[in-house]
Protein backbone atom coordinates (compact mmCIF):
# COMPACT_ATOMS: atom_id res chain seq x y z
CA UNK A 1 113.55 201.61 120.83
CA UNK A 2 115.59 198.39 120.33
CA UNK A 3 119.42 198.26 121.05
CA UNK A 4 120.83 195.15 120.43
CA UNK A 5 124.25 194.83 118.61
CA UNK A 6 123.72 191.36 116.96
CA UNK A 7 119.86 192.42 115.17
CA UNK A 8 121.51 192.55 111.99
CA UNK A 9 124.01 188.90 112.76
CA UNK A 10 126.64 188.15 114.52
CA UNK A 11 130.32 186.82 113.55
CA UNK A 12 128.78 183.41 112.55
CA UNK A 13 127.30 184.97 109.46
CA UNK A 14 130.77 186.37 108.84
CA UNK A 15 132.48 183.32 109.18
CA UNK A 16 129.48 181.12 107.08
CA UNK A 17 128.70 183.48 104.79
CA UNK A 18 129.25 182.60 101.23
CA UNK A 19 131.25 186.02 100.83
CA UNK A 20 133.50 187.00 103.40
CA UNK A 21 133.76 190.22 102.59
CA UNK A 22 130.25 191.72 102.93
CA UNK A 23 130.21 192.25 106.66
CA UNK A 24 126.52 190.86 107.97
CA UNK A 25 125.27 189.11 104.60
CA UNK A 26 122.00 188.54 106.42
CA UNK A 27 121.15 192.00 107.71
CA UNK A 28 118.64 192.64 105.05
CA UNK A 29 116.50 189.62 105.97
CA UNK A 30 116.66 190.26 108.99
CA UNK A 31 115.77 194.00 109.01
CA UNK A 32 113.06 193.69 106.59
CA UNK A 33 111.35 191.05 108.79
CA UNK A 34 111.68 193.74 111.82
CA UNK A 35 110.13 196.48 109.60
CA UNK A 36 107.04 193.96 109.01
CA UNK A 37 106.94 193.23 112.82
CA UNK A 38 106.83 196.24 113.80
CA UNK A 39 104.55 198.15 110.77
CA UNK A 40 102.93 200.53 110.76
CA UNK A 41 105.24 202.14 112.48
CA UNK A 42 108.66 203.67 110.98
CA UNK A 43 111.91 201.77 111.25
CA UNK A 44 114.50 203.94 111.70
CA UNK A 45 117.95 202.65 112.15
CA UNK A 46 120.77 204.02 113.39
CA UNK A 47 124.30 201.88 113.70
CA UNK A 48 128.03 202.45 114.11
CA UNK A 49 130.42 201.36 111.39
CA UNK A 50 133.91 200.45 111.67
CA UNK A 51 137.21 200.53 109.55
CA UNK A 52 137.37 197.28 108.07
CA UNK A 53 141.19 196.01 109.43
CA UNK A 54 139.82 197.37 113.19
CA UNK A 55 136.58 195.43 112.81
CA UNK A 56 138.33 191.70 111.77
CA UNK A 57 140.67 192.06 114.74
CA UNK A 58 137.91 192.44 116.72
CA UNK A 59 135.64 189.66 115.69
CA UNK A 60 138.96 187.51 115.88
CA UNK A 61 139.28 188.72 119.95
CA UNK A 62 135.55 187.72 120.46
CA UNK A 63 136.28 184.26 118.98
CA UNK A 64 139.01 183.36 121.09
CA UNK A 65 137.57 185.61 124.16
CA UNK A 66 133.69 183.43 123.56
CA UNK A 67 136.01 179.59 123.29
CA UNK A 68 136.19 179.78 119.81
CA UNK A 69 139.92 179.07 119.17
CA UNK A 70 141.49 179.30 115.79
CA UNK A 71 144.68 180.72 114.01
CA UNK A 72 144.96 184.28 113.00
CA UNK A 73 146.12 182.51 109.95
CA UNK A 74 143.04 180.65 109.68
CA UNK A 75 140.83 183.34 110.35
CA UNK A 76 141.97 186.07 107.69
CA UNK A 77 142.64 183.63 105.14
CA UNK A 78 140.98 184.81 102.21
CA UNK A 79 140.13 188.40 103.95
CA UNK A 80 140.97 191.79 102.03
CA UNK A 81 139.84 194.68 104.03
CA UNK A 82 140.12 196.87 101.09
CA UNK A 83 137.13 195.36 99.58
CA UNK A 84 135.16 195.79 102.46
CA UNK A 85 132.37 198.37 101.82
CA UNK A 86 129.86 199.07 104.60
CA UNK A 87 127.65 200.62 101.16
CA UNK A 88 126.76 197.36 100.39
CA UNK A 89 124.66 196.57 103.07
CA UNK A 90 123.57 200.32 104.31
CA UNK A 91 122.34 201.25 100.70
CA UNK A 92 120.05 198.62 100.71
CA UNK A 93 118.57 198.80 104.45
CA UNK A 94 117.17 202.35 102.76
CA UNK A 95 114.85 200.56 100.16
CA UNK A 96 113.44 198.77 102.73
CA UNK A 97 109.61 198.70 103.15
CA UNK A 98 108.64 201.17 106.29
CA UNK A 99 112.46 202.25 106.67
CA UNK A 100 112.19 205.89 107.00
CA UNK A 101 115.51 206.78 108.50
CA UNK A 102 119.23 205.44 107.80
CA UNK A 103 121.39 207.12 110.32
CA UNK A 104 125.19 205.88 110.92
CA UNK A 105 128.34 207.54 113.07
CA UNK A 106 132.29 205.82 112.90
CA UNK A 107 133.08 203.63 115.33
CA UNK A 108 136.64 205.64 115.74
CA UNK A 109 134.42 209.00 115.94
CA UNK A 110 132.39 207.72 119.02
CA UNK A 111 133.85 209.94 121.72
CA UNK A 112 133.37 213.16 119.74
CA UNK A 113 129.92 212.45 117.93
CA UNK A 114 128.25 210.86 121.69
CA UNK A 115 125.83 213.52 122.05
CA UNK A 116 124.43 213.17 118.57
CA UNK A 117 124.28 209.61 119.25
CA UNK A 118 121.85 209.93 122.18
CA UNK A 119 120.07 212.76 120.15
CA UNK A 120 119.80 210.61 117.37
CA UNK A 121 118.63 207.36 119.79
CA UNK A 122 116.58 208.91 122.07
CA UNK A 123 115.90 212.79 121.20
CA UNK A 124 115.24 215.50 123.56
CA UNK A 125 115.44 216.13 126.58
CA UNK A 126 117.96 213.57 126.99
CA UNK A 127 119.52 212.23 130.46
CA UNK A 128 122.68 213.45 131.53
CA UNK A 129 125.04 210.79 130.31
CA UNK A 130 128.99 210.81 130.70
CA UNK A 131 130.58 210.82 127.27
CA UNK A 132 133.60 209.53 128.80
CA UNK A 133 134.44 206.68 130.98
CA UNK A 134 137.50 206.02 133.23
CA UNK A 135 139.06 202.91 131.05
CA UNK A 136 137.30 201.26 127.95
CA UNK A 137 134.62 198.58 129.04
CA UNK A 138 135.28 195.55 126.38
CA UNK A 139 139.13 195.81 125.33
CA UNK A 140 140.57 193.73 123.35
CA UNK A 141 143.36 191.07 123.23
CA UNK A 142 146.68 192.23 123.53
CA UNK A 143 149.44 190.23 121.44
CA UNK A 144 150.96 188.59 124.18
CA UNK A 145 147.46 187.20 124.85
CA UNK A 146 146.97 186.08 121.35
CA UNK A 147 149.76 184.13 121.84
CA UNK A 148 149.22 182.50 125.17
CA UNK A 149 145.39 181.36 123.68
CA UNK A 150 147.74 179.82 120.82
CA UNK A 151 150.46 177.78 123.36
CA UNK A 152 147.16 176.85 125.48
CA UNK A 153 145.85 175.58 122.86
CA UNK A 154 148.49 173.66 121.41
CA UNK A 155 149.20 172.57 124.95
CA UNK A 156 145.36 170.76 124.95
CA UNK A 157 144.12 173.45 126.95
CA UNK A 158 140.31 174.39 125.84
CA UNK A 159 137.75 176.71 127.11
CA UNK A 160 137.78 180.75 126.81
CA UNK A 161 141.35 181.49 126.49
CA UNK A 162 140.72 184.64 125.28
CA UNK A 163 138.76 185.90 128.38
CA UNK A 164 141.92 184.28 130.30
CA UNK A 165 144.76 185.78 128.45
CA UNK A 166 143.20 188.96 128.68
CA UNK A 167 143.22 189.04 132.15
CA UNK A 168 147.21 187.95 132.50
CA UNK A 169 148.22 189.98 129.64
CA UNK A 170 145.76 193.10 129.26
CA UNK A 171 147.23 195.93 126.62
CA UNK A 172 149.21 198.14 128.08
CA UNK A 173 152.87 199.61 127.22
CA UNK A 174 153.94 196.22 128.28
CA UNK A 175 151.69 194.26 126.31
CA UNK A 176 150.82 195.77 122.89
CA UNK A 177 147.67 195.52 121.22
CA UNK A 178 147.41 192.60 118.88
CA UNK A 179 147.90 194.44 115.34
CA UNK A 180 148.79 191.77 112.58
CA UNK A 181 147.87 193.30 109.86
CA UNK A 182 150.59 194.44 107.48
CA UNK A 183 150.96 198.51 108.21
CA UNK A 184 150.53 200.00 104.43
CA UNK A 185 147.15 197.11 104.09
CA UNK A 186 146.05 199.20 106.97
CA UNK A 187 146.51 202.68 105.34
CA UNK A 188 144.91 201.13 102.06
CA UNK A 189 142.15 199.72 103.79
CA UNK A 190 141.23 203.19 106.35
CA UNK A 191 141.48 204.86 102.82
CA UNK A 192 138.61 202.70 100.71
CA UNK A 193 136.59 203.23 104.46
CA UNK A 194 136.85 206.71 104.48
CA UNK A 195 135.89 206.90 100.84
CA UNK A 196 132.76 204.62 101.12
CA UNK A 197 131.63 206.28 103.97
CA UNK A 198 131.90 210.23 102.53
CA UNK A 199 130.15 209.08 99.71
CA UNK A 200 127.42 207.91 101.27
CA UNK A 201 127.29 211.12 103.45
CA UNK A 202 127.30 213.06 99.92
CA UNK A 203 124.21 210.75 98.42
CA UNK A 204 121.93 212.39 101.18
CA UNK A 205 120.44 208.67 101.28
CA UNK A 206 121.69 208.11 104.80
CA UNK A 207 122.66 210.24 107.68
CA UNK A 208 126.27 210.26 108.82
CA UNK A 209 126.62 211.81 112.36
CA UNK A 210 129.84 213.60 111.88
């Protein structure tokens, strides 16, 4: 088994990409070369997908958190969430050469769908794993720390601002999460997810752990 979270790219393919909006426009390459390296054995791949609004934010945090500084401006110029379709790139990983499985589970579903998840990685018997830990490993940046990376910056400050403002200004009641986009974009955009994601549960193409 292979877990790594960048096999199929990493933000840098997002941010390079010719179209913004396809969410790793080189996962196809790069899992079809993985299904010749490792023939003749089956491929079978199994991912987590995420609601498009929740997923930019993120990849925004890990650019400021990794040194990366830019605007939010900057960053979602040009981005609509609600044409966002994780179909795009799953449909196609199923025509692959020596891909005999497609399985997938929502990010936001995690918690509840964890012991499918190991079944699914690792089958049975499985190890006794906790499904739920004391305080989320990898949080994000709360918007008081978006905004600290921003007077850094402008300040001449350099360096992983993110990783700093983090620490001074985790989310908390105090310190809300960093949410900019608009609140009905939001609602539009977990709509067109939740569609694109049910259909592909009701093709039978690809296995949604649900």
């Amino acid at each position: 088994m292979i877990s790594e979270e960048n096999i199929i790219g990493g933000f840098k393919d997002l941010m390079n990409g010719p179209n913004r909006e396809m969410m790793y426009p080189k996962a196809i390459e790069r899992l079809t070369r993985l299904a010749q390296l490792v023939a003749p054995n089956p491929l079978h791949i199994a991912m987590a997908v995420r609601e498009p609004c929740s997923y930019y934010v993120s990849v925004y945090n890990q650019l400021l958190m990794s040194g990366r500084f830019q605007t939010w401006e900057r960053f979602s110029k040009g981005l609509d969430p609600t044409a966002v379709k994780w179909s795009d790139i799953l449909r196609p990983m199923t025509k692959i050469p020596g891909v005999a499985q497609v399985s997938i589970w929502r990010y936001e579903d995690y918690h509840r769908v964890f012991p499918q998840v190991l079944d699914r990685l690792i089958g049975q018997p499985r190890p006794e794993i906790p499904s739920l830990l004391e305080k989320r490993l990898h949080a994000g940046l709360s918007e008081r720390a978006v905004n600290a990376c921003c007077t850094w910056h402008a300040a001449g400050y350099g360096g992983r601002l993110g990783a700093v403002a983090r620490e001074d200004f985790p989310i908390s009641d105090v310190y809300p999460k960093f949410a900019p986009w608009p609140e009905a974009l939001v609602r539009e955009s977990q709509a067109a997810y939740g569609q694109d994601i049910d259909a592909l549960g009701r093709a039978h193409e690809i296995t949604v752990l649900e």
